[in-house]
N, C-alpha and C. Protein backbone atom coordinates (compact mmCIF):
# COMPACT_ATOMS: atom_id res chain seq x y z
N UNK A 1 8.89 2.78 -28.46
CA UNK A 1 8.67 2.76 -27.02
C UNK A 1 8.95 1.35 -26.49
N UNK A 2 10.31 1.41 -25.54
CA UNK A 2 10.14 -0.33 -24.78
C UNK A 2 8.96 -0.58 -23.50
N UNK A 3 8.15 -1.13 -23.55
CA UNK A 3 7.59 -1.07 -22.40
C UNK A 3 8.36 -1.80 -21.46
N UNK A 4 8.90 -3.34 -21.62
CA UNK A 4 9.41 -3.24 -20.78
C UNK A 4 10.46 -2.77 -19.70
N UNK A 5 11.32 -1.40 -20.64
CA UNK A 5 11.79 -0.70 -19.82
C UNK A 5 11.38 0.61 -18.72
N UNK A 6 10.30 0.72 -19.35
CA UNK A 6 9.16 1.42 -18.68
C UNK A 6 8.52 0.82 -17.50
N UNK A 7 8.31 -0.32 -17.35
CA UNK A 7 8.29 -0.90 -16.78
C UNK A 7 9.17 -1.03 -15.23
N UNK A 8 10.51 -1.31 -16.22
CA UNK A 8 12.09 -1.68 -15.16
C UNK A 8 12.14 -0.36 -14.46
N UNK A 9 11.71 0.84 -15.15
CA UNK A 9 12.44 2.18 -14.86
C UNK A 9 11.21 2.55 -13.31
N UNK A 10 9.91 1.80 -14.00
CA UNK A 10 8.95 2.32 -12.41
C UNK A 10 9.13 1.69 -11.63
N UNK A 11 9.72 0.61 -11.51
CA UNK A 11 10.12 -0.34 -10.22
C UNK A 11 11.32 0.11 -9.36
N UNK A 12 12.13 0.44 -10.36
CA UNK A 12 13.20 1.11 -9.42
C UNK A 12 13.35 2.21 -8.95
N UNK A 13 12.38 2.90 -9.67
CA UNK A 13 12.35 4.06 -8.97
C UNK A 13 11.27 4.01 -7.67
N UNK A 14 10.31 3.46 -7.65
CA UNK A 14 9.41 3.27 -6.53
C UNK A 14 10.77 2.54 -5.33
N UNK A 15 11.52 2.00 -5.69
CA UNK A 15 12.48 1.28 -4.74
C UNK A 15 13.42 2.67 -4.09
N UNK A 16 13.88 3.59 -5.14
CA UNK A 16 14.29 4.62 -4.88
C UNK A 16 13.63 5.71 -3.94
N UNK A 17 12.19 5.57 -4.37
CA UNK A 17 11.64 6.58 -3.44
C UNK A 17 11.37 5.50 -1.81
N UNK A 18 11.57 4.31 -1.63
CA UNK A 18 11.26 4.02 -0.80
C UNK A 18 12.29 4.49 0.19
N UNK A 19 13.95 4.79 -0.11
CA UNK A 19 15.06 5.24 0.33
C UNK A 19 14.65 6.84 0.41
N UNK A 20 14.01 7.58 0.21
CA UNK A 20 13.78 8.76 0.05
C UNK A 20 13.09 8.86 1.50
N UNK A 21 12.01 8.32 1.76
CA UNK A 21 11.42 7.68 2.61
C UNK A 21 11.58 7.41 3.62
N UNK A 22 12.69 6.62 3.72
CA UNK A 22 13.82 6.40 4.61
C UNK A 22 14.75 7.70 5.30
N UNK A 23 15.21 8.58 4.46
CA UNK A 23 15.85 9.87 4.60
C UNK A 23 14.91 10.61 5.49
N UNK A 24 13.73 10.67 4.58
CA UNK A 24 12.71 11.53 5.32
C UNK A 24 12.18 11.22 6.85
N UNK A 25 12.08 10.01 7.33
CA UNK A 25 11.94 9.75 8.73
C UNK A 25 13.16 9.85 9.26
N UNK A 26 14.68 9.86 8.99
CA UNK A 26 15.47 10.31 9.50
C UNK A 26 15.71 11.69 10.23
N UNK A 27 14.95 12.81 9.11
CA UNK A 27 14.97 14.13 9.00
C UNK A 27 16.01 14.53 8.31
N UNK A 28 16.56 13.64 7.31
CA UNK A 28 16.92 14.18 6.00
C UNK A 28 16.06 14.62 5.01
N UNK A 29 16.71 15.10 4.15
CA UNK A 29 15.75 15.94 3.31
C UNK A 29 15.56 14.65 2.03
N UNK A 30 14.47 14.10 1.79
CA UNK A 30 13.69 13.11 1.22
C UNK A 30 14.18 12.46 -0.16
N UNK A 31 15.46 12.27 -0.18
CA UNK A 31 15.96 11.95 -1.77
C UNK A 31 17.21 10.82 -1.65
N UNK A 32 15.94 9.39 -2.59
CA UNK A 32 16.63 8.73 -2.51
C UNK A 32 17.79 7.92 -3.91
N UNK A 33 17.96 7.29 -3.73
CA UNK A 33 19.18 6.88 -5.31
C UNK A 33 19.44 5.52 -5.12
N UNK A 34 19.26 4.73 -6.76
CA UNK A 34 19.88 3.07 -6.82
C UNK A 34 21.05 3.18 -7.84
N UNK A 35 21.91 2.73 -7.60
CA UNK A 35 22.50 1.89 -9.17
C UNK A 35 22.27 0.94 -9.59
N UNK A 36 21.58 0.73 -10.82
CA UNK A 36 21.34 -1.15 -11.57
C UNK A 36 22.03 -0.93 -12.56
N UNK A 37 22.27 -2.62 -12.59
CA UNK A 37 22.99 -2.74 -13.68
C UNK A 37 22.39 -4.27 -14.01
N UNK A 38 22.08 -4.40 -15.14
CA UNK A 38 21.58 -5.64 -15.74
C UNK A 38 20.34 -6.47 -14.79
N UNK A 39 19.27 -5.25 -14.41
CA UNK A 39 18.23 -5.24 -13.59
C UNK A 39 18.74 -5.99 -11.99
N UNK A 40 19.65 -5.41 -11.36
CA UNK A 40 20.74 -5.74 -10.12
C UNK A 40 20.61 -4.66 -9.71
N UNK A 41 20.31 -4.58 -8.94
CA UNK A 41 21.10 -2.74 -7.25
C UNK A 41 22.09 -3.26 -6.77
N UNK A 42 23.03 -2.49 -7.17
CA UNK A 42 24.44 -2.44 -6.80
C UNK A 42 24.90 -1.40 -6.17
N UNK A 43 24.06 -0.42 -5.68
CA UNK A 43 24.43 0.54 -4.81
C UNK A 43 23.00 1.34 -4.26
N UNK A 44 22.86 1.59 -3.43
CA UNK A 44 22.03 2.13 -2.81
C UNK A 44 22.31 3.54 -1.83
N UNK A 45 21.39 4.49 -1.63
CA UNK A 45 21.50 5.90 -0.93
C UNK A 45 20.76 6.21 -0.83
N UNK A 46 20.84 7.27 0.10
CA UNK A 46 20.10 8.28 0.71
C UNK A 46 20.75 9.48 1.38
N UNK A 47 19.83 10.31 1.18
CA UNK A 47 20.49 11.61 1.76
C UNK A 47 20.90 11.64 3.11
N UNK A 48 22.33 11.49 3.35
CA UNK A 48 22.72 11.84 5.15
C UNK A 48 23.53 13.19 5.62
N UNK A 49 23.28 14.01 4.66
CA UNK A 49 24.14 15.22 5.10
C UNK A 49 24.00 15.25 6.50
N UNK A 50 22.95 15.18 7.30
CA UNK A 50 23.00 15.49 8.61
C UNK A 50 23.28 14.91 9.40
N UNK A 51 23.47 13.28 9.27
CA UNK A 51 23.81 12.12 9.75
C UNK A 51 25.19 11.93 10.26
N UNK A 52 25.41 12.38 8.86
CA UNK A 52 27.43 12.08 8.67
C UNK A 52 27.80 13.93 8.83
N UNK A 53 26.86 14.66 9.20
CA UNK A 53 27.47 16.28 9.20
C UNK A 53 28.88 16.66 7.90
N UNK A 54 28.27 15.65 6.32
CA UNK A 54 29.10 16.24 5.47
C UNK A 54 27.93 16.25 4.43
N UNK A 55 28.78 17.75 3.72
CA UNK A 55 27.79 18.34 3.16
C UNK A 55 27.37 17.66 1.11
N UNK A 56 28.60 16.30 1.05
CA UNK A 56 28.63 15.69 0.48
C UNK A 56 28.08 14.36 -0.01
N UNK A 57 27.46 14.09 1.17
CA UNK A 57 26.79 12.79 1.67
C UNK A 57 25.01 12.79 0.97
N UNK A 58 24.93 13.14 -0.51
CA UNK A 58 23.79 13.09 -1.31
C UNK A 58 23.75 11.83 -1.73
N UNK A 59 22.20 11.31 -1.74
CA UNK A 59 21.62 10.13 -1.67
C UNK A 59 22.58 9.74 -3.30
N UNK A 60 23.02 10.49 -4.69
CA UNK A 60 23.73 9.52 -5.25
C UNK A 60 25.58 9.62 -5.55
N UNK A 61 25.98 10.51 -4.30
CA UNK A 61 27.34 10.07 -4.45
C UNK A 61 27.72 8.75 -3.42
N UNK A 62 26.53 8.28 -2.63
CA UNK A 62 26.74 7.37 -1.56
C UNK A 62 26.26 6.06 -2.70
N UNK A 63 25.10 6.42 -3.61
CA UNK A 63 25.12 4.82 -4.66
C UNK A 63 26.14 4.84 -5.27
N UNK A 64 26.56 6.01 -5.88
CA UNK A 64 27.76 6.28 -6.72
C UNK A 64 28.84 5.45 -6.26
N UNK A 65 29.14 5.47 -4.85
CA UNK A 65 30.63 5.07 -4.25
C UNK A 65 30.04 3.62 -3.89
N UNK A 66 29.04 3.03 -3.78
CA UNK A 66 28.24 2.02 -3.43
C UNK A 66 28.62 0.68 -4.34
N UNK A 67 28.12 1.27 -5.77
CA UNK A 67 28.29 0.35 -7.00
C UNK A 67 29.80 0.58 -7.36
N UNK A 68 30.46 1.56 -7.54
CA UNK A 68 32.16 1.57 -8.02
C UNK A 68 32.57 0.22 -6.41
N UNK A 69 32.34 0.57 -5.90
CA UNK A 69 33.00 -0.27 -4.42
C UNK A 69 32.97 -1.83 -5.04
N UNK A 70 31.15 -2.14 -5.52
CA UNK A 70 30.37 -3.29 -5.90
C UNK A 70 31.26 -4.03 -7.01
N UNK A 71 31.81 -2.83 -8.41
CA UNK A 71 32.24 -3.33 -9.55
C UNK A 71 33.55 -3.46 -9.08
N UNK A 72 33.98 -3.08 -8.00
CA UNK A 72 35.63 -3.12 -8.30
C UNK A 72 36.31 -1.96 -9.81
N UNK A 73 35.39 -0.54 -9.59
CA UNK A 73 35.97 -0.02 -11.19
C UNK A 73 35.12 1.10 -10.49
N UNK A 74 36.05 2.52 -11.20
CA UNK A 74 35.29 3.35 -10.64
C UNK A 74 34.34 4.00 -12.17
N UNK A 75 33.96 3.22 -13.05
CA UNK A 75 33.57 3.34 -14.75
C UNK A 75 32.08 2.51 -14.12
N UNK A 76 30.99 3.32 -14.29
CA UNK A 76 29.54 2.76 -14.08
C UNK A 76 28.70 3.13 -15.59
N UNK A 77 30.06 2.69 -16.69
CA UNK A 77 29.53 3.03 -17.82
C UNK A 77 28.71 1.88 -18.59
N UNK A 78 28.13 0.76 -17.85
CA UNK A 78 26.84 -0.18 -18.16
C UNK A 78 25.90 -0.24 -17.23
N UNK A 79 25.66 1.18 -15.83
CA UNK A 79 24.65 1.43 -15.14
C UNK A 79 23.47 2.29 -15.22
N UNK A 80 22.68 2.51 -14.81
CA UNK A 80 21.36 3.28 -14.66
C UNK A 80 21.15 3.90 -13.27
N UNK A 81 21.49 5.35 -13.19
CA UNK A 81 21.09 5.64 -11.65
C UNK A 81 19.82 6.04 -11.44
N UNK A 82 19.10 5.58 -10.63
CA UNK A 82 17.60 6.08 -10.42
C UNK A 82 17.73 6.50 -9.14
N UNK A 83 16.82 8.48 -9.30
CA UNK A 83 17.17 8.71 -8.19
C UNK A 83 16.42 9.61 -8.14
N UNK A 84 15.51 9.69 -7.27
CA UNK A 84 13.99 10.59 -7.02
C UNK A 84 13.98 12.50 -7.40
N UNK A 85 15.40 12.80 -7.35
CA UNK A 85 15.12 14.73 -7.33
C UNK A 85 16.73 14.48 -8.33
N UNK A 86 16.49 15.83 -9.51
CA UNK A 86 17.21 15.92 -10.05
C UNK A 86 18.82 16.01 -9.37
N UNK A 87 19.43 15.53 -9.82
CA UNK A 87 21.08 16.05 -9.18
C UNK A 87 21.33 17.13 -9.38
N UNK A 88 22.09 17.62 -8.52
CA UNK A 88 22.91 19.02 -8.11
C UNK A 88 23.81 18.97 -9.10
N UNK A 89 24.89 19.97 -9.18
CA UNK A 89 26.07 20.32 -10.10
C UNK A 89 27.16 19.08 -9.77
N UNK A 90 27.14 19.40 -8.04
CA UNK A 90 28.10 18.43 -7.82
C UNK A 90 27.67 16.76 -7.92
N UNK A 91 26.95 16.14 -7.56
CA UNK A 91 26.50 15.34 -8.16
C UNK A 91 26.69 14.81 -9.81
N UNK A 92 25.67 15.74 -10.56
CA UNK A 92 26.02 15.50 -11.87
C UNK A 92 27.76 15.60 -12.36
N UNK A 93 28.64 16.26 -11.50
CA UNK A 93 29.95 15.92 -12.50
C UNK A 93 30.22 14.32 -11.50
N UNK A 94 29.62 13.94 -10.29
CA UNK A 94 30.61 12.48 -10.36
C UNK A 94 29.48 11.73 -11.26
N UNK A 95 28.39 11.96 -11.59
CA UNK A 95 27.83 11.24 -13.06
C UNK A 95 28.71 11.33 -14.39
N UNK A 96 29.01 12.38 -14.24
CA UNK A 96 29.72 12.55 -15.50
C UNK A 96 31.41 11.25 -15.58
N UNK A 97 31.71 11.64 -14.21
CA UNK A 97 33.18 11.18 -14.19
C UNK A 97 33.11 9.83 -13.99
N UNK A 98 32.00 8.81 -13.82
CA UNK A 98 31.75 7.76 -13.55
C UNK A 98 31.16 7.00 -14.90
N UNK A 99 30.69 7.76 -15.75
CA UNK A 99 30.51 7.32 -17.36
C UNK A 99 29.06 6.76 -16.77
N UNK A 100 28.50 7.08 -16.19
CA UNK A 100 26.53 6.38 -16.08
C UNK A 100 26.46 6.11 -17.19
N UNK A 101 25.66 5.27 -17.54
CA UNK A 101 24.88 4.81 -18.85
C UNK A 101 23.73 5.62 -19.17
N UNK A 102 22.73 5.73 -17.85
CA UNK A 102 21.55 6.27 -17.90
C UNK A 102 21.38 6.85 -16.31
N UNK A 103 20.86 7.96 -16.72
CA UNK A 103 20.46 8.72 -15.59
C UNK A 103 18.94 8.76 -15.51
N UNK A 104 18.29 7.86 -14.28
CA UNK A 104 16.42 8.14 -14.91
C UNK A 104 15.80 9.42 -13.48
N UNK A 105 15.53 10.48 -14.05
CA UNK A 105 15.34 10.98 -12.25
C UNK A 105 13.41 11.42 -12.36
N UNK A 106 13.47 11.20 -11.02
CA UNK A 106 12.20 11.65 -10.72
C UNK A 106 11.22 13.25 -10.88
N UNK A 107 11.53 14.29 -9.73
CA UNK A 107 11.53 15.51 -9.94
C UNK A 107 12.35 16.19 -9.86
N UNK A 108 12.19 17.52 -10.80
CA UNK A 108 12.57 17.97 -11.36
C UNK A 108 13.02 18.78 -9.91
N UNK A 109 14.63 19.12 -9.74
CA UNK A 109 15.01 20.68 -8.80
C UNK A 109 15.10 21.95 -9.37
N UNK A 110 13.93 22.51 -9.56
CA UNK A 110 14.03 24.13 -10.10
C UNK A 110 15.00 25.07 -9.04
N UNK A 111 15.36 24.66 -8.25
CA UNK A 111 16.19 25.58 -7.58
C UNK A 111 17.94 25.22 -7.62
N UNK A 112 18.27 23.94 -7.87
CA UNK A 112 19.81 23.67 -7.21
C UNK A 112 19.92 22.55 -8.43
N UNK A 113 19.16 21.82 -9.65
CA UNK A 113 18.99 20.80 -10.56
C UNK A 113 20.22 21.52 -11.42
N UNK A 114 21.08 20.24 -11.81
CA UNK A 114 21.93 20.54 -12.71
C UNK A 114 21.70 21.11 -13.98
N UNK A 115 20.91 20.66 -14.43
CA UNK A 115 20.36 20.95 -15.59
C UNK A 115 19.95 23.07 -15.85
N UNK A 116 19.93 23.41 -14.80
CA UNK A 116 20.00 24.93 -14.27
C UNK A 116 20.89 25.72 -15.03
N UNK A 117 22.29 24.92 -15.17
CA UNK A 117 23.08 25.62 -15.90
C UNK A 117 23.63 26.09 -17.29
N UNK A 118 22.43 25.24 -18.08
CA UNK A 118 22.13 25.56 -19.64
C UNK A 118 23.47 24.57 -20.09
N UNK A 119 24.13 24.17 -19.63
CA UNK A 119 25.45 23.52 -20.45
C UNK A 119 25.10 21.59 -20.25
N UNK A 120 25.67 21.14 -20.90
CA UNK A 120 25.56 19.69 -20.72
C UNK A 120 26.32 19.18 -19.52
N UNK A 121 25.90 18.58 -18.45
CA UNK A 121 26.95 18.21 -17.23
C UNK A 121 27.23 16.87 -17.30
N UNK A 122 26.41 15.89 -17.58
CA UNK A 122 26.89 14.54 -17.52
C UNK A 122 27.41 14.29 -18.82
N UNK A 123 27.90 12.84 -18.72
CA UNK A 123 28.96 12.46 -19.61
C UNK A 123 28.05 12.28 -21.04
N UNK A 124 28.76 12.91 -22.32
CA UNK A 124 28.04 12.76 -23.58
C UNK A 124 27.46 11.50 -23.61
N UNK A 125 27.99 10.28 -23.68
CA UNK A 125 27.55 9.21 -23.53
C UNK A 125 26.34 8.82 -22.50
N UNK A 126 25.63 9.50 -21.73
CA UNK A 126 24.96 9.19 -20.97
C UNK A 126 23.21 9.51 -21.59
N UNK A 127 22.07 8.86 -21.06
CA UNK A 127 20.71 9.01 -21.46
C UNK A 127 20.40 9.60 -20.62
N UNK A 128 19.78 10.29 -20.44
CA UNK A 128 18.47 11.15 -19.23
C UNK A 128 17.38 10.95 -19.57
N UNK A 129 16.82 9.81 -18.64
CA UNK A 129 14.79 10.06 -18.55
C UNK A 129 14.80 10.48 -17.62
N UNK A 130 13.52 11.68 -18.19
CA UNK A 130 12.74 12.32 -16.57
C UNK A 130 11.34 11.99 -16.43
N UNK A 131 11.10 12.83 -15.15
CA UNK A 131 9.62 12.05 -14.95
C UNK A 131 9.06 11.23 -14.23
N UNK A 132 9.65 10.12 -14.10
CA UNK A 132 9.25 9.04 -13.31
C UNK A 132 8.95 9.27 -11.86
N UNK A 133 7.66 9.03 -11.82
CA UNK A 133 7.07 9.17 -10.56
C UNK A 133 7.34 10.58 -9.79
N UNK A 134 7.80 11.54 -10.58
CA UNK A 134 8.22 12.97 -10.39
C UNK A 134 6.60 13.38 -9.22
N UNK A 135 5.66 13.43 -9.71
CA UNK A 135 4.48 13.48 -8.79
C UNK A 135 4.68 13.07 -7.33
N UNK A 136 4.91 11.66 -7.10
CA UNK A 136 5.29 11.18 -5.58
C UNK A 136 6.41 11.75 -4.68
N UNK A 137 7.56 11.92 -5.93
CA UNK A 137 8.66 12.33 -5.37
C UNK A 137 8.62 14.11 -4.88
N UNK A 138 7.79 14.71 -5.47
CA UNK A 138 7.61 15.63 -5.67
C UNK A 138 6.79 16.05 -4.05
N UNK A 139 6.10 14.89 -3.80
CA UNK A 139 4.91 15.54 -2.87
C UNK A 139 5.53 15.12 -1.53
N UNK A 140 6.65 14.19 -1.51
CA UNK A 140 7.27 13.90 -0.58
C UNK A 140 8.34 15.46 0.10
N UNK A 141 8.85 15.60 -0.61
CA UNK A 141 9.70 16.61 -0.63
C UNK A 141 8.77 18.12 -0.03
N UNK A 142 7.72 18.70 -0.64
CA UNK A 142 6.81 19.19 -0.34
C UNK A 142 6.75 19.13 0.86
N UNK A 143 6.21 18.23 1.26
CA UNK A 143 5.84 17.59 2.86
C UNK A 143 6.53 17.82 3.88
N UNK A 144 7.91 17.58 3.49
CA UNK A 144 9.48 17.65 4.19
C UNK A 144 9.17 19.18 4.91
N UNK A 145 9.64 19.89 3.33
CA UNK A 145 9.86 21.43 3.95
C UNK A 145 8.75 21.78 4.57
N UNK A 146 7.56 21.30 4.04
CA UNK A 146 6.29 22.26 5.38
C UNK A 146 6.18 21.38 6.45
N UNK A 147 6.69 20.62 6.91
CA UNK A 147 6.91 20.36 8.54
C UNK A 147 8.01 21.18 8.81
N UNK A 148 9.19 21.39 7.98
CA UNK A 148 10.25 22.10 8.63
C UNK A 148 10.10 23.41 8.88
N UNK A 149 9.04 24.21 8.26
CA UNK A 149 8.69 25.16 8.51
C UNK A 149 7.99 25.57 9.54
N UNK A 150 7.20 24.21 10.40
CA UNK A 150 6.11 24.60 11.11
C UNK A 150 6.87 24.09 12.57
């Protein structure tokens, strides 16, 4: 066990959910995303589908394009994306096609989470921690849809 990556991994993700946060007073739907690399944010997001009215605009293809912009390389194969709700399909293949190092996500999407599809989506080379702060992220999201409901 590293603690101090345990450590690195709750900081950025609390930074992540603070972008979630951000989405959510927008009236986006509450999910936010960093890229680090050598404890650096090199890209930052949030969900603007409704902002930018494209249905592409998920809190990590905007870090995604954030940090490739940052490295000058579209290979984020010495990064870590931290990013509050599991990725979608589409999502997870520009993880895949971007070589992530590490993927750390918060909660889990039982409805639309890549991971849904029983097959491996990101790049072999890549780590997945889950978990992190999945509770906060979790209750944020929660929150979202029952105002949108009411």
């Amino acid at each position: 066990m590293n603690i101090e990556a345990d450590i690195m991994d709750q900081y950025f993700m609390e930074e992540a959910l603070g972008l979630a946060h951000k989405a959510y007073s927008e009236g986006e739907i509450p999910v936010g995303a960093l890229v680090v690399i050598k404890d650096r944010v090199i890209g930052r997001g949030y969900n603007q589908t409704e902002r930018l009215n494209d249905v592409t605009a998920h809190a990590e293809m905007i870090a995604i394009t954030a940090a490739a912009d940052h490295l000058g390389s579209k290979y984020l194969n010495e990064c870590t994306l931290y990013v509050t709700l599991e990725p979608c399909v589409m999502c997870a293949g520009a993880l895949y096609w971007s070589q992530m190092k590490r993927v750390v996500v918060g909660a889990p999407d039982e409805k639309r989470g890549f991971t849904l599809v029983g097959k491996p989506l990101l790049h072999p080379k890549t780590k997945l921690v889950t978990g992190i702060l999945a509770a906060e992220s979790q209750q944020l999201l929660l929150k979202f849809f029952r105002q949108l409901r009411t």
